[in-house]
ModelCIF file with pLDDT and N, C-alpha, C, O atoms, coordinates in Angstrom:
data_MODEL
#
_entry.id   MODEL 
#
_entity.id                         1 
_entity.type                       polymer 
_entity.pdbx_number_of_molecules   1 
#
_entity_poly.entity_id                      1 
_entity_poly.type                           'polypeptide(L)' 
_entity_poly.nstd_linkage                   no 
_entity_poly.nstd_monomer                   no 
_entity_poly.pdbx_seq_one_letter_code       
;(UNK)(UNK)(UNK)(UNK)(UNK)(UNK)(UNK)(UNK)(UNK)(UNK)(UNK)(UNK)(UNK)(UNK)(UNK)(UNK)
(UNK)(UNK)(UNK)(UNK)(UNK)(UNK)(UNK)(UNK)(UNK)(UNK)(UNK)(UNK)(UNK)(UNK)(UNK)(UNK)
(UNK)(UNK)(UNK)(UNK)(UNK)(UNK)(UNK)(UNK)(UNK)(UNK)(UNK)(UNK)(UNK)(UNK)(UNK)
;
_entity_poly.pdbx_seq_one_letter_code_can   XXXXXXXXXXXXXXXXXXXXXXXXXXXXXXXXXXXXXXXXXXXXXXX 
_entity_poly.pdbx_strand_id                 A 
#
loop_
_entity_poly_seq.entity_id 
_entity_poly_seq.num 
_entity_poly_seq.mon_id 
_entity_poly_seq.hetero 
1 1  UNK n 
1 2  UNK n 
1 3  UNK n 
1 4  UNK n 
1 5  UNK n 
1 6  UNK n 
1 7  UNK n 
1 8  UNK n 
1 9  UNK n 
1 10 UNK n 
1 11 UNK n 
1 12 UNK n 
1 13 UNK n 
1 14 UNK n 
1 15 UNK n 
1 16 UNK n 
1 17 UNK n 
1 18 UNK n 
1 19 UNK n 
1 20 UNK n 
1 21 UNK n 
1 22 UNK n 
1 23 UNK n 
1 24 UNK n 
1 25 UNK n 
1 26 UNK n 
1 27 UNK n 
1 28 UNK n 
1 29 UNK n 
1 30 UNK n 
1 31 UNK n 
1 32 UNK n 
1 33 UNK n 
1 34 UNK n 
1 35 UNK n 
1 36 UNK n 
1 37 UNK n 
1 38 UNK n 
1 39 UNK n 
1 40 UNK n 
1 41 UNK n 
1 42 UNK n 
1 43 UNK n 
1 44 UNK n 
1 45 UNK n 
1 46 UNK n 
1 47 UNK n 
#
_struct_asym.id          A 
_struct_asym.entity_id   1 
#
loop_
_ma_qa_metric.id 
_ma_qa_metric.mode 
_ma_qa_metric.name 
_ma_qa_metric.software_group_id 
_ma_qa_metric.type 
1 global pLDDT . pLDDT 
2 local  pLDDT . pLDDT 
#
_ma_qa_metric_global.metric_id      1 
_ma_qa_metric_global.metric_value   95.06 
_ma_qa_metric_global.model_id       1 
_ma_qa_metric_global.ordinal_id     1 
#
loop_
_ma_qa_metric_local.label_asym_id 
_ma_qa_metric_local.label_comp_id 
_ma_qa_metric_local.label_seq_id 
_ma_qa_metric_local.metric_id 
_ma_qa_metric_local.metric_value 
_ma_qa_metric_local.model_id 
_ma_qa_metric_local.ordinal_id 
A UNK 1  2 97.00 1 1  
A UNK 2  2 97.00 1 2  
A UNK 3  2 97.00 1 3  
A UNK 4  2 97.00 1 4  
A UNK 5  2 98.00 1 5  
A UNK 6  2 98.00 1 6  
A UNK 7  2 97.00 1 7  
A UNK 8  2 97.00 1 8  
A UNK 9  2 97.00 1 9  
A UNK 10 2 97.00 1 10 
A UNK 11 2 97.00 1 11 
A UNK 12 2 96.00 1 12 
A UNK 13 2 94.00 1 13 
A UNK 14 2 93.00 1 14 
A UNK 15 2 89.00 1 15 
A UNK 16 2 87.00 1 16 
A UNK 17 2 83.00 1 17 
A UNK 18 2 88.00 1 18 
A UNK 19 2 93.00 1 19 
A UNK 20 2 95.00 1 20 
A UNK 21 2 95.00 1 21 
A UNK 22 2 95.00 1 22 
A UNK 23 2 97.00 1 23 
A UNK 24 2 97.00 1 24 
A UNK 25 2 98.00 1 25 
A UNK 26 2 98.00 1 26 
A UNK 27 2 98.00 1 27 
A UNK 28 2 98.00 1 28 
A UNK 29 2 98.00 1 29 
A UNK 30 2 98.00 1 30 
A UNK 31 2 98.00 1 31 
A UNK 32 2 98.00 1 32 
A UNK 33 2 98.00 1 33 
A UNK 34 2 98.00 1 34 
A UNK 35 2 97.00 1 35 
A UNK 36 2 97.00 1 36 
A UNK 37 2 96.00 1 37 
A UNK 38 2 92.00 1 38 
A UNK 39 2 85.00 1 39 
A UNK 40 2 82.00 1 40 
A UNK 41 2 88.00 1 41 
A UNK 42 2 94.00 1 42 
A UNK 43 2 96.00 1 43 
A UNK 44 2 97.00 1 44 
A UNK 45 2 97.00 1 45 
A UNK 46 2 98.00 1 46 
A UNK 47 2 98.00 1 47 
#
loop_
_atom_site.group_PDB 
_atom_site.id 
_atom_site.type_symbol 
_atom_site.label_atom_id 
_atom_site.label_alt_id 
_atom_site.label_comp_id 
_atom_site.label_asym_id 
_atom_site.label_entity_id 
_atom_site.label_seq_id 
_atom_site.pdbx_PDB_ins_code 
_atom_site.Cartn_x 
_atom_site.Cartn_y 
_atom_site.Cartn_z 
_atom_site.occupancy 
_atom_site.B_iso_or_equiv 
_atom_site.pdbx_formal_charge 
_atom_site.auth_seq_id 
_atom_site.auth_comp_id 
_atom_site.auth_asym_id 
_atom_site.auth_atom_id 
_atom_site.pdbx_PDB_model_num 
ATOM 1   N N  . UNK A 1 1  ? 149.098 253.674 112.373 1.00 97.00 ? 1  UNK A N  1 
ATOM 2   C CA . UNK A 1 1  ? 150.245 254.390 112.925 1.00 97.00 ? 1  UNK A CA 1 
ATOM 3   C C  . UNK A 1 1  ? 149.858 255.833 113.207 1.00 97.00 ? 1  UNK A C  1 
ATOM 4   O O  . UNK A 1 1  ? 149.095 256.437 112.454 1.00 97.00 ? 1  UNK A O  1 
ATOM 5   N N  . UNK A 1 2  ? 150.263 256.253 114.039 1.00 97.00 ? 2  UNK A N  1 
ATOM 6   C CA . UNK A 1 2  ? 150.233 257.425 114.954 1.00 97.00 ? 2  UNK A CA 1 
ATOM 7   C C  . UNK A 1 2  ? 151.486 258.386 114.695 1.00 97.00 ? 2  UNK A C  1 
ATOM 8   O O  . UNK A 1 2  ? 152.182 258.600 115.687 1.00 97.00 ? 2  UNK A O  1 
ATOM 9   N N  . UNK A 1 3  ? 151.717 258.756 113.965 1.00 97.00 ? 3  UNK A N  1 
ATOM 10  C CA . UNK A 1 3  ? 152.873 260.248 113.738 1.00 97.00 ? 3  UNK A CA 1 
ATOM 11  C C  . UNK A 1 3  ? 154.335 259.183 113.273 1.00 97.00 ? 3  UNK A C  1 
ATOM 12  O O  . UNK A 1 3  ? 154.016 258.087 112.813 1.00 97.00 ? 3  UNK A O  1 
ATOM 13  N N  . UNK A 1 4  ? 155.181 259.346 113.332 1.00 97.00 ? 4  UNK A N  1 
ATOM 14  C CA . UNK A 1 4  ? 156.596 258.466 112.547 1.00 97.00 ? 4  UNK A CA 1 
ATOM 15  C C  . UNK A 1 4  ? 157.287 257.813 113.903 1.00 97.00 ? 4  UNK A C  1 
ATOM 16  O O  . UNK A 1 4  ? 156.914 258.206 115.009 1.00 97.00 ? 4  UNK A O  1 
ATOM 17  N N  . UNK A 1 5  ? 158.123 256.985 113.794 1.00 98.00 ? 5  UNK A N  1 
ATOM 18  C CA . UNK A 1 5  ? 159.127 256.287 114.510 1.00 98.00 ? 5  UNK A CA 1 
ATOM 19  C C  . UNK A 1 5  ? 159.603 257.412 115.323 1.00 98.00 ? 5  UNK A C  1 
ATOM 20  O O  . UNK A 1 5  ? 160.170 258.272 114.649 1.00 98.00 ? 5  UNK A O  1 
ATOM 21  N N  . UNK A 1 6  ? 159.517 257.699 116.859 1.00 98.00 ? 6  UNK A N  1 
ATOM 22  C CA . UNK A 1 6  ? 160.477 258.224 117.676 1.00 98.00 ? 6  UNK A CA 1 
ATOM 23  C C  . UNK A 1 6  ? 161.563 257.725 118.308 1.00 98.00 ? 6  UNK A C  1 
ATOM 24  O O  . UNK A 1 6  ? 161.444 256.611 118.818 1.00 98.00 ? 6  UNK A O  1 
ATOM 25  N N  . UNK A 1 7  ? 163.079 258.560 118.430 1.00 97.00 ? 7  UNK A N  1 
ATOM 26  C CA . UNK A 1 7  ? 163.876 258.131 119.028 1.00 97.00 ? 7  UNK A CA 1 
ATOM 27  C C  . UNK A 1 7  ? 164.619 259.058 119.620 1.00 97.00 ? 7  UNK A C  1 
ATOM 28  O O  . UNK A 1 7  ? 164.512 260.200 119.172 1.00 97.00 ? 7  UNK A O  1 
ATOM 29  N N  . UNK A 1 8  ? 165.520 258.827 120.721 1.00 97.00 ? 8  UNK A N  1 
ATOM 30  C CA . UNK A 1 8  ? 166.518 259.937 120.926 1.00 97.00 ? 8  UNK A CA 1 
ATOM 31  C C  . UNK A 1 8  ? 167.260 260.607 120.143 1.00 97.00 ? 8  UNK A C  1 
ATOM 32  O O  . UNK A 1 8  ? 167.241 260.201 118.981 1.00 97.00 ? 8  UNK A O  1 
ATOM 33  N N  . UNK A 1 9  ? 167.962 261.561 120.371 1.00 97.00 ? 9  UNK A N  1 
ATOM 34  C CA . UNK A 1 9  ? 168.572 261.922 119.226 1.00 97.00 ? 9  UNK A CA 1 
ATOM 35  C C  . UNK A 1 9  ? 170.255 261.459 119.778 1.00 97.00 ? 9  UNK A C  1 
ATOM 36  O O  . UNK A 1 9  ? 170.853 261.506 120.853 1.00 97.00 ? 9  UNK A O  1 
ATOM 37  N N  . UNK A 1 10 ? 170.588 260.996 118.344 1.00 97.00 ? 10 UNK A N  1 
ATOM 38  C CA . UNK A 1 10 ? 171.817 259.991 117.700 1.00 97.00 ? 10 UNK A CA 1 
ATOM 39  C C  . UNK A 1 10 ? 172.975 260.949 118.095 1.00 97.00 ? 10 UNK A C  1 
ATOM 40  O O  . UNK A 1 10 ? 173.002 262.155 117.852 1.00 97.00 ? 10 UNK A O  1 
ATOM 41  N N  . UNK A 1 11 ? 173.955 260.208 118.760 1.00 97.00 ? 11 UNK A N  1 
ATOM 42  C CA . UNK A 1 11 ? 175.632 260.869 118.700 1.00 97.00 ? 11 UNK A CA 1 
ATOM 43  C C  . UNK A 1 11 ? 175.525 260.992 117.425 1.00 97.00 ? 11 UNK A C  1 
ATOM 44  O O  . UNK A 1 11 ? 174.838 260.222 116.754 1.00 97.00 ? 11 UNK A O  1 
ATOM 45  N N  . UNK A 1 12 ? 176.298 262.136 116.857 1.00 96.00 ? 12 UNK A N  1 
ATOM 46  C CA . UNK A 1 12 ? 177.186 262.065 115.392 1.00 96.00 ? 12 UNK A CA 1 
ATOM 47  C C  . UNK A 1 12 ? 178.867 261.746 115.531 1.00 96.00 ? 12 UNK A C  1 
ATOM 48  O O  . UNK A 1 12 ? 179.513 261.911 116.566 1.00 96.00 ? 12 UNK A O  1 
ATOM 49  N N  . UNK A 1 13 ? 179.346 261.307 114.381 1.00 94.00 ? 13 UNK A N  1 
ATOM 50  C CA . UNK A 1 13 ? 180.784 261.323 114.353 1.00 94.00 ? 13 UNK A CA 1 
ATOM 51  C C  . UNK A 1 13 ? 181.379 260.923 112.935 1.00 94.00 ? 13 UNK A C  1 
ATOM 52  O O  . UNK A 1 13 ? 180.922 259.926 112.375 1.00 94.00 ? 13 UNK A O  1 
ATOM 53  N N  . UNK A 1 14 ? 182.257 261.576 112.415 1.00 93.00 ? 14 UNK A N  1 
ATOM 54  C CA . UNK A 1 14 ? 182.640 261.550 111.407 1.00 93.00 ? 14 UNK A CA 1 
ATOM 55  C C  . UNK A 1 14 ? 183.243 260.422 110.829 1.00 93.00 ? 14 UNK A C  1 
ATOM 56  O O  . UNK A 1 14 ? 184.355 260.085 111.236 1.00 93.00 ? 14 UNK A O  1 
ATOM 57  N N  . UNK A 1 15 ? 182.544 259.630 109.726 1.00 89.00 ? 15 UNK A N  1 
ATOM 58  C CA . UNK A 1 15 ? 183.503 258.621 109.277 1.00 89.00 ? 15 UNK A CA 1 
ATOM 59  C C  . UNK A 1 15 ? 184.544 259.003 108.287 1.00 89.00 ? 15 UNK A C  1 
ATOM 60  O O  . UNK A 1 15 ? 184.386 260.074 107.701 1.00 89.00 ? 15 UNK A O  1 
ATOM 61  N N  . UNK A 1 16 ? 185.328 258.455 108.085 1.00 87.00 ? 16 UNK A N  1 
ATOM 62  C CA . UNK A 1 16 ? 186.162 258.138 107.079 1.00 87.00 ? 16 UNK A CA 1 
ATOM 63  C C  . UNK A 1 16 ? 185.953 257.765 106.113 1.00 87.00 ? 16 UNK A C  1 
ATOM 64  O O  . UNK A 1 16 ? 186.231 258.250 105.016 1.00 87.00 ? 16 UNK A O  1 
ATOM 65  N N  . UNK A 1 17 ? 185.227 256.486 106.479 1.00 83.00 ? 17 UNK A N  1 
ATOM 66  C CA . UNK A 1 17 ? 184.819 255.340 105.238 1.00 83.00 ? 17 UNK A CA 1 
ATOM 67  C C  . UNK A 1 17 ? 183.555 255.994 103.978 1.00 83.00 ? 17 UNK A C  1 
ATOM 68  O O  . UNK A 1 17 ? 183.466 255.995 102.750 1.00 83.00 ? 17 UNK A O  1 
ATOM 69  N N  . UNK A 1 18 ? 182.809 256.449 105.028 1.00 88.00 ? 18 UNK A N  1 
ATOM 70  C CA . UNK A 1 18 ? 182.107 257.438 104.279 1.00 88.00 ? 18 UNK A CA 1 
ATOM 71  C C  . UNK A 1 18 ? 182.052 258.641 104.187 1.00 88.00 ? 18 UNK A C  1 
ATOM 72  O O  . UNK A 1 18 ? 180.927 259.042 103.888 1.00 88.00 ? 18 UNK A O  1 
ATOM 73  N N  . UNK A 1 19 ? 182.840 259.441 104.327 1.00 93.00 ? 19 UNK A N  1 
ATOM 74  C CA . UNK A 1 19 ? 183.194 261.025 104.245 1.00 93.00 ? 19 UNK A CA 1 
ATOM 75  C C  . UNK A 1 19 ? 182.465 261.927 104.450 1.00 93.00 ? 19 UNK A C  1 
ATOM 76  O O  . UNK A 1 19 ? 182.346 262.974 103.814 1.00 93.00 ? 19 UNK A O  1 
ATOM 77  N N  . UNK A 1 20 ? 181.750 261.455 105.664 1.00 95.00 ? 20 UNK A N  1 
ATOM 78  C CA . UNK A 1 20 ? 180.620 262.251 106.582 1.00 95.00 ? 20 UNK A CA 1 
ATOM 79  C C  . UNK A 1 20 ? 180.539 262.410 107.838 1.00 95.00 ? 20 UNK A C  1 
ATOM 80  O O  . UNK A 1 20 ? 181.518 262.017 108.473 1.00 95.00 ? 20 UNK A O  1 
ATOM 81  N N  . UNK A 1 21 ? 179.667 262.871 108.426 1.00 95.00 ? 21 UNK A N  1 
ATOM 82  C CA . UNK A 1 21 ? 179.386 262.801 109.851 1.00 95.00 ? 21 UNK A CA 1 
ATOM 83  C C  . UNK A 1 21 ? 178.116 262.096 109.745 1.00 95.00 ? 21 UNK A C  1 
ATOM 84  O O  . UNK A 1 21 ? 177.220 262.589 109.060 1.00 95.00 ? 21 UNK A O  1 
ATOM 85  N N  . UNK A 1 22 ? 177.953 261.014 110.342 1.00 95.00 ? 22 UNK A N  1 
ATOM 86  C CA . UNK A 1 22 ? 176.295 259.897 110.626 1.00 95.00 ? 22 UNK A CA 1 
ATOM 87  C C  . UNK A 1 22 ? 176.661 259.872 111.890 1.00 95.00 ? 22 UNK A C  1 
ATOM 88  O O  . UNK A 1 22 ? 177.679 259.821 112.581 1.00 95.00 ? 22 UNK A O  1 
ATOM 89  N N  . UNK A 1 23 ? 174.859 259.955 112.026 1.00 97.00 ? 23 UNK A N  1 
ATOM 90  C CA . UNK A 1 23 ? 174.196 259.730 113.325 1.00 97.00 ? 23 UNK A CA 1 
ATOM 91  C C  . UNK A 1 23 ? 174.510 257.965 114.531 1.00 97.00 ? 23 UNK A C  1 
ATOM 92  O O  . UNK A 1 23 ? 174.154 256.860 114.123 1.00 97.00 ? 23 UNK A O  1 
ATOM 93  N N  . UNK A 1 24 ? 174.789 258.049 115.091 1.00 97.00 ? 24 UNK A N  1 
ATOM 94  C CA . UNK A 1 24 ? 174.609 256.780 115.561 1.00 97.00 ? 24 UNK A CA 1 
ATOM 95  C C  . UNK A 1 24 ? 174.042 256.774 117.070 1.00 97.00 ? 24 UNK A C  1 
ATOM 96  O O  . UNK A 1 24 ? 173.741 257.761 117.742 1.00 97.00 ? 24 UNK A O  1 
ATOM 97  N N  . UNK A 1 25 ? 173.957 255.126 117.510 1.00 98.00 ? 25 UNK A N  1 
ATOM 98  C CA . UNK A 1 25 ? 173.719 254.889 118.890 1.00 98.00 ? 25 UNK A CA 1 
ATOM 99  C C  . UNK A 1 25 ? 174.800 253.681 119.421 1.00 98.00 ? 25 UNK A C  1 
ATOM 100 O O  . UNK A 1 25 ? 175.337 252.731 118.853 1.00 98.00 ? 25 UNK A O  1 
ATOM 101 N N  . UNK A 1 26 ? 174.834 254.212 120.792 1.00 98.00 ? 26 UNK A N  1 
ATOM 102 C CA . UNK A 1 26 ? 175.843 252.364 121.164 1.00 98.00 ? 26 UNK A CA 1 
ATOM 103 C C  . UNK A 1 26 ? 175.104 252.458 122.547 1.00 98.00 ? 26 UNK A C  1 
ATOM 104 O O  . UNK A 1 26 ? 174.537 253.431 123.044 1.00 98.00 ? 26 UNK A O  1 
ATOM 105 N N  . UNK A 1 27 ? 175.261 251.195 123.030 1.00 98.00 ? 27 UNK A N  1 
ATOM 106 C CA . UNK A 1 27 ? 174.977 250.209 124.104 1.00 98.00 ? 27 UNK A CA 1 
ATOM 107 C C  . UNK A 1 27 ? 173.434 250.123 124.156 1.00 98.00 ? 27 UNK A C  1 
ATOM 108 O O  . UNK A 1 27 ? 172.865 249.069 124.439 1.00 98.00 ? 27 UNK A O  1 
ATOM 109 N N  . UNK A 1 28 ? 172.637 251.520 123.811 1.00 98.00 ? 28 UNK A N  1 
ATOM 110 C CA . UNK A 1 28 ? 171.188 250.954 124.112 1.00 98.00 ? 28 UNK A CA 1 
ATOM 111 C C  . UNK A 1 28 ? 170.442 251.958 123.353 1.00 98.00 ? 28 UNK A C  1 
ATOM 112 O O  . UNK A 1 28 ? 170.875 253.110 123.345 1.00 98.00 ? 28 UNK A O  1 
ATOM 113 N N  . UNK A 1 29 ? 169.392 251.666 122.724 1.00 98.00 ? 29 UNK A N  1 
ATOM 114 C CA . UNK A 1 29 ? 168.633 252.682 122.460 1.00 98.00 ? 29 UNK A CA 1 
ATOM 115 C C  . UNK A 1 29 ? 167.014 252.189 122.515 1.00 98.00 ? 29 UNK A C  1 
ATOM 116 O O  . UNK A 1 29 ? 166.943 250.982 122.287 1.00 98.00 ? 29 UNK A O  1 
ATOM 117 N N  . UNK A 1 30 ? 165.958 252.692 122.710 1.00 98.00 ? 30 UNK A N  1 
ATOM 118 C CA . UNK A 1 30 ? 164.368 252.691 122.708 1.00 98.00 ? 30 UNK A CA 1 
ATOM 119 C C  . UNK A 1 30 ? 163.945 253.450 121.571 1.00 98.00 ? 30 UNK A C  1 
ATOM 120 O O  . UNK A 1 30 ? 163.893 254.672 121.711 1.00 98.00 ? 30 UNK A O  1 
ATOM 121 N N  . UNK A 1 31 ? 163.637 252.949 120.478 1.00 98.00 ? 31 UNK A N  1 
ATOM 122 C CA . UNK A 1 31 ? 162.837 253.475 119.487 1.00 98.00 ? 31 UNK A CA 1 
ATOM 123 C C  . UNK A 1 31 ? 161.042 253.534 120.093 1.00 98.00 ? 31 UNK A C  1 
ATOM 124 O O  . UNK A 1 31 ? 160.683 252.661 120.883 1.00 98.00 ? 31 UNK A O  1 
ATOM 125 N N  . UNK A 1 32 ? 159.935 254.735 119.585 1.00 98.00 ? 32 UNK A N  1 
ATOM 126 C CA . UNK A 1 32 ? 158.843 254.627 119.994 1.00 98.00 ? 32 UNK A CA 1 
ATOM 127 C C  . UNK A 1 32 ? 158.180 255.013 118.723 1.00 98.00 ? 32 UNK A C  1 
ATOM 128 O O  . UNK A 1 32 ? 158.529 255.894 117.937 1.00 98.00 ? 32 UNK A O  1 
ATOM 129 N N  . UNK A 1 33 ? 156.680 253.822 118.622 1.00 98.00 ? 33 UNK A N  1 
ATOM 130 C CA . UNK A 1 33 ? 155.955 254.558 117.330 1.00 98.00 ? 33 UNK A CA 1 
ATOM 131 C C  . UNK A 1 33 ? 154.529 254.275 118.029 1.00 98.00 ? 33 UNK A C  1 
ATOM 132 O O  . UNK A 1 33 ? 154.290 253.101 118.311 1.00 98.00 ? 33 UNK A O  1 
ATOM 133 N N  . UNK A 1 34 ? 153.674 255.141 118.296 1.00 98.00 ? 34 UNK A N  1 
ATOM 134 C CA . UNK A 1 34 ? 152.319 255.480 118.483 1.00 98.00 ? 34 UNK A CA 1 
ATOM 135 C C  . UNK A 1 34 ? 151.472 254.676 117.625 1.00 98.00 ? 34 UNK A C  1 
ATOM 136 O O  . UNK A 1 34 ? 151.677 254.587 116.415 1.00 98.00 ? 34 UNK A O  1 
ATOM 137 N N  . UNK A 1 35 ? 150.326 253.966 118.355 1.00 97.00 ? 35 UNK A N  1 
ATOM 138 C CA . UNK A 1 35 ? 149.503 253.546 117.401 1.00 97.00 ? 35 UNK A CA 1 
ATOM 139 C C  . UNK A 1 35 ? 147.990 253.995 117.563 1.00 97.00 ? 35 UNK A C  1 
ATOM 140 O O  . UNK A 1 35 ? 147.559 253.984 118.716 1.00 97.00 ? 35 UNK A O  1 
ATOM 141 N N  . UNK A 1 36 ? 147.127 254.392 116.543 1.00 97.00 ? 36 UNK A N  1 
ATOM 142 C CA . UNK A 1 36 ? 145.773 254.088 117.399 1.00 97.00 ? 36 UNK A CA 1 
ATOM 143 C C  . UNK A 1 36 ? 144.830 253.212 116.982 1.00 97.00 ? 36 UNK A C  1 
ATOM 144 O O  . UNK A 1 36 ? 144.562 252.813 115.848 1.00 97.00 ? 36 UNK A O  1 
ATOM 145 N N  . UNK A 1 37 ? 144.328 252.944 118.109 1.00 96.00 ? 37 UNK A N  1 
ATOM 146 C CA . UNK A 1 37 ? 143.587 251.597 118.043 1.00 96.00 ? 37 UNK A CA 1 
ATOM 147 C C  . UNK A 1 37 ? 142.295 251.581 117.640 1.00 96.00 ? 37 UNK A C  1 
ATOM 148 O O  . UNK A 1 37 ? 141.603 252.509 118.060 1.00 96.00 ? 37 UNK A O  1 
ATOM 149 N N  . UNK A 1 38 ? 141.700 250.646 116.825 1.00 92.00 ? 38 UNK A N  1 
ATOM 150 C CA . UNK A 1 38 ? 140.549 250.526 116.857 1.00 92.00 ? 38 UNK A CA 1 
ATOM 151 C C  . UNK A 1 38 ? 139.802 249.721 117.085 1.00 92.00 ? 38 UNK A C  1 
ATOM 152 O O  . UNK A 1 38 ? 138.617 250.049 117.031 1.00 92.00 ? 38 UNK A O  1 
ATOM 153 N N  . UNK A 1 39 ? 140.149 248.302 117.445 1.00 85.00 ? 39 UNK A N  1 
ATOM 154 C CA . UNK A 1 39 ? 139.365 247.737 118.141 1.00 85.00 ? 39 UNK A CA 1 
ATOM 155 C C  . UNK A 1 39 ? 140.423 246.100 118.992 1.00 85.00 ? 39 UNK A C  1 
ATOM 156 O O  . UNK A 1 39 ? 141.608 245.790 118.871 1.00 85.00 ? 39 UNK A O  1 
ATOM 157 N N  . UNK A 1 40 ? 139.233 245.414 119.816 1.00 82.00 ? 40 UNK A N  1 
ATOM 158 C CA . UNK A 1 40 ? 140.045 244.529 119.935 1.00 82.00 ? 40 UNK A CA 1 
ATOM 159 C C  . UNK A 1 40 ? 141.170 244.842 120.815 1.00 82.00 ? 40 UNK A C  1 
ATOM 160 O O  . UNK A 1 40 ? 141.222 245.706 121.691 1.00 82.00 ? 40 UNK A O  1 
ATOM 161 N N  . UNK A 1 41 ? 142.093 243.976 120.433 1.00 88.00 ? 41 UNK A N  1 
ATOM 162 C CA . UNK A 1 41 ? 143.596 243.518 121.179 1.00 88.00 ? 41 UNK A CA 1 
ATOM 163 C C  . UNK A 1 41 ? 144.561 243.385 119.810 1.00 88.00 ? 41 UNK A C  1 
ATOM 164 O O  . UNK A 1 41 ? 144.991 242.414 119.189 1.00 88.00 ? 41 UNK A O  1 
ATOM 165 N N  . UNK A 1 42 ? 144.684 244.769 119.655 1.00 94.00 ? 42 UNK A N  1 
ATOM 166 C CA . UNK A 1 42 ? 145.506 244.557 118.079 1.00 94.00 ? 42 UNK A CA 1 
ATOM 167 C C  . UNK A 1 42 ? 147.242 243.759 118.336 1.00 94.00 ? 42 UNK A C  1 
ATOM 168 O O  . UNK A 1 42 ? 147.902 243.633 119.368 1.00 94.00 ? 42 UNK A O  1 
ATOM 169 N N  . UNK A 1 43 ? 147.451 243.463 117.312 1.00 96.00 ? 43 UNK A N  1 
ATOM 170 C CA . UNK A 1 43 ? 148.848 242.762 117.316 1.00 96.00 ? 43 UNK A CA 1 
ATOM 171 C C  . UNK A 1 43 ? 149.039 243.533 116.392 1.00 96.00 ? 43 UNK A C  1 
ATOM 172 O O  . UNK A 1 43 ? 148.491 243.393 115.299 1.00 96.00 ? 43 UNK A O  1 
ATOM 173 N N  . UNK A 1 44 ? 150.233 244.923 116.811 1.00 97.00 ? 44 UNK A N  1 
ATOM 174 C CA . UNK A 1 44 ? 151.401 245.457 115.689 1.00 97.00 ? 44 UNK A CA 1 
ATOM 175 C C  . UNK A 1 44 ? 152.693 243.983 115.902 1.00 97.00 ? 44 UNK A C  1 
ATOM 176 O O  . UNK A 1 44 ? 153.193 243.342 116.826 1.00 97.00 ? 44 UNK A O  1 
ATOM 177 N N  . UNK A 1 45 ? 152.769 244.050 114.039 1.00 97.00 ? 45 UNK A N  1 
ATOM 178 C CA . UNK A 1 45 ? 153.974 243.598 113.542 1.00 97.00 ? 45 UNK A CA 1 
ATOM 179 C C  . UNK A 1 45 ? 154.549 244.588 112.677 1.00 97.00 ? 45 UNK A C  1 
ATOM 180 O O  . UNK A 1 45 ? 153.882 245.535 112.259 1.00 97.00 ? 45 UNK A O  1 
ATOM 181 N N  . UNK A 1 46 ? 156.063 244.369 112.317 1.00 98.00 ? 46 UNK A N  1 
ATOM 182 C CA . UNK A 1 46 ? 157.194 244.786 112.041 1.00 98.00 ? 46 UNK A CA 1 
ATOM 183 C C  . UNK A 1 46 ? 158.404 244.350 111.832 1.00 98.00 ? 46 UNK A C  1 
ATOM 184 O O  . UNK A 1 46 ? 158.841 243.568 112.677 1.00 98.00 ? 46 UNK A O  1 
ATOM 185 N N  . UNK A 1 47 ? 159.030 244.607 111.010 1.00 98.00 ? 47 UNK A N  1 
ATOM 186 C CA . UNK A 1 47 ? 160.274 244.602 110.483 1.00 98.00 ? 47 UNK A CA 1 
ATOM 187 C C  . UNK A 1 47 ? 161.448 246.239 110.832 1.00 98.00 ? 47 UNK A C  1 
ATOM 188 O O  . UNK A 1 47 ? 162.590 246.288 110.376 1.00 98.00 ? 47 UNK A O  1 
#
């Protein structure tokens, strides 16, 4: 791995339920994480 998980940055909005303001996304988002390679035809897996 290459530097941490990138993403846009998240609407906030205040819940109730949890008595905060959290980050969120709706309808679409692209997460990006850098890898570097070292050989081959690597296969990243993930959860």
């Amino acid at each position: 791995l290459n530097g941490k998980v990138a993403a846009p940055a998240p609407k906030s909005k205040f819940e109730k339920d949890f008595d905060m303001n959290v980050p969120y996304y709706t309808k679409e988002v692209i997460f990006q994480q850098k890898v570097k390679l070292k050989n081959g035809q690597p296969v990243v897996k993930g959860v």
